[in-house]
C-alpha atoms as a PDB file:
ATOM      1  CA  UNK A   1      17.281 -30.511 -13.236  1.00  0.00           C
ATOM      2  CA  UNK A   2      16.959 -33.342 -10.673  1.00  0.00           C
ATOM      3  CA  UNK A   3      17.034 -36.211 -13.247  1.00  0.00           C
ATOM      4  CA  UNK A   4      20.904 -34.365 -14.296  1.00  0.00           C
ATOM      5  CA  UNK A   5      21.261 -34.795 -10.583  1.00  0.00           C
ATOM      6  CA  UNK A   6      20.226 -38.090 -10.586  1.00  0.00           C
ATOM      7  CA  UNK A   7      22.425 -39.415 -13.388  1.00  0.00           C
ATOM      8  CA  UNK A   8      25.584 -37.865 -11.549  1.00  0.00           C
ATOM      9  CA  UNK A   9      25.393 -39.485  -9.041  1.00  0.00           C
ATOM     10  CA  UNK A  10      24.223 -42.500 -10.384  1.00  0.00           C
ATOM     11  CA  UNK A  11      27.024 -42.561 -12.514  1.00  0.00           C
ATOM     12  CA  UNK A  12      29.519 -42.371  -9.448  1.00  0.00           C
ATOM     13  CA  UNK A  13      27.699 -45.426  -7.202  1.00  0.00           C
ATOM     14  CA  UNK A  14      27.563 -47.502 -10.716  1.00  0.00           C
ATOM     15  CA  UNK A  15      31.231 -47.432 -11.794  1.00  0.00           C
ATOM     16  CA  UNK A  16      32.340 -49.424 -14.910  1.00  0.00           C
ATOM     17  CA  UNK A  17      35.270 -50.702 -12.444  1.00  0.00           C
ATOM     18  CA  UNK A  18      32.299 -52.503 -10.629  1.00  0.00           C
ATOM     19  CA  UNK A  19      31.292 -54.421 -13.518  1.00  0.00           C
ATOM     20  CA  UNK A  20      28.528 -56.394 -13.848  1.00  0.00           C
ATOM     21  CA  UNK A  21      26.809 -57.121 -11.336  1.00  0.00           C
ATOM     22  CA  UNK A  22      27.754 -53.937  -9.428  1.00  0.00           C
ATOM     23  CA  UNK A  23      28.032 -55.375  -5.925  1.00  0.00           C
ATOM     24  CA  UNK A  24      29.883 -51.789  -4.750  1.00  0.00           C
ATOM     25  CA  UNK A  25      27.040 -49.673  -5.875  1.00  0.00           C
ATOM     26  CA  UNK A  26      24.068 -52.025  -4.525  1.00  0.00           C
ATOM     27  CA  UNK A  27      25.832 -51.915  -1.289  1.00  0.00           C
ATOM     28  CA  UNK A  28      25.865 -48.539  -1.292  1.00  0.00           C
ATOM     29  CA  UNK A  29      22.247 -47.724  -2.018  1.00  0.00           C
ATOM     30  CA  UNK A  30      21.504 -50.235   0.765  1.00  0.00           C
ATOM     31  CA  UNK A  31      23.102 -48.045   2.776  1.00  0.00           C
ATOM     32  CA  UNK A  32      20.922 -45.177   1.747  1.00  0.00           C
ATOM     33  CA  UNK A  33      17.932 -47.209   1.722  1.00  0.00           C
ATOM     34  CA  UNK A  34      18.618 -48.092   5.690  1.00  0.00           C
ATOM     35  CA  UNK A  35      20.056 -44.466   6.065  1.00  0.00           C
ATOM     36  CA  UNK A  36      16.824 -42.697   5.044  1.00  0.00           C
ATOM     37  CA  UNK A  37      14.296 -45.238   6.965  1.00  0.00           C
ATOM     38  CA  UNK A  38      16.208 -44.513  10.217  1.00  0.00           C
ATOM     39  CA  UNK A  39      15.811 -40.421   9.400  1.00  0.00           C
ATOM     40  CA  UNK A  40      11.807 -41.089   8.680  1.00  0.00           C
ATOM     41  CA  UNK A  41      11.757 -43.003  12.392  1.00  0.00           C
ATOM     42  CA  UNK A  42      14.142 -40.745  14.059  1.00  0.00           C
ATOM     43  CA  UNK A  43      11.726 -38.014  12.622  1.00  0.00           C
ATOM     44  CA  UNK A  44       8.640 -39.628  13.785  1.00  0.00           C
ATOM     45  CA  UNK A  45       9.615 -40.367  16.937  1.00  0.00           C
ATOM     46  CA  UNK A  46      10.569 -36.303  17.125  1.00  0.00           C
ATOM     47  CA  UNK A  47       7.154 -35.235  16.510  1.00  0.00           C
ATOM     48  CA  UNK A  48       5.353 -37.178  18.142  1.00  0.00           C
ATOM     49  CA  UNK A  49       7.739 -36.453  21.366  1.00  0.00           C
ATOM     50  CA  UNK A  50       6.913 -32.599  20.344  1.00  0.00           C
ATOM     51  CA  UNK A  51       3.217 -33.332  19.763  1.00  0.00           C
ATOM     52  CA  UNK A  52       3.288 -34.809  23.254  1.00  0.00           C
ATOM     53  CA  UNK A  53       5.368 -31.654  24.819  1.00  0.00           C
ATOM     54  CA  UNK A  54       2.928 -29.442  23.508  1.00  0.00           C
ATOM     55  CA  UNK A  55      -0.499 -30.868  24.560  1.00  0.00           C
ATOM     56  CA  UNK A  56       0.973 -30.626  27.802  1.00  0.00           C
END
């Protein structure tokens, strides 16, 4: 079920319009890429800031 979901949406960030070396698409999943590592610090940064409110 998630590789269907996968090729969605793969299909719609690698357009044939975009053709061929797909410098839309890359751009866009840099985007995620930098999107997701700033959720993984903002979530660090949470629990250790509720780690710390908790020991207290």
């Amino acid at each position: 079920m998630f590789v269907q979901a996968g090729a969605i949406i793969a299909s719609n960030i690698y357009r044939k319009d975009d053709l061929p070396k797909y410098h839309r698409g890359n751009m866009q999943l840099f985007a995620i890429a930098w999107g997701s590592l700033g959720a993984i610090l903002l979530t660090k940064v949470y629990y250790i800031w509720r780690n710390k409110s908790r020991g207290k």
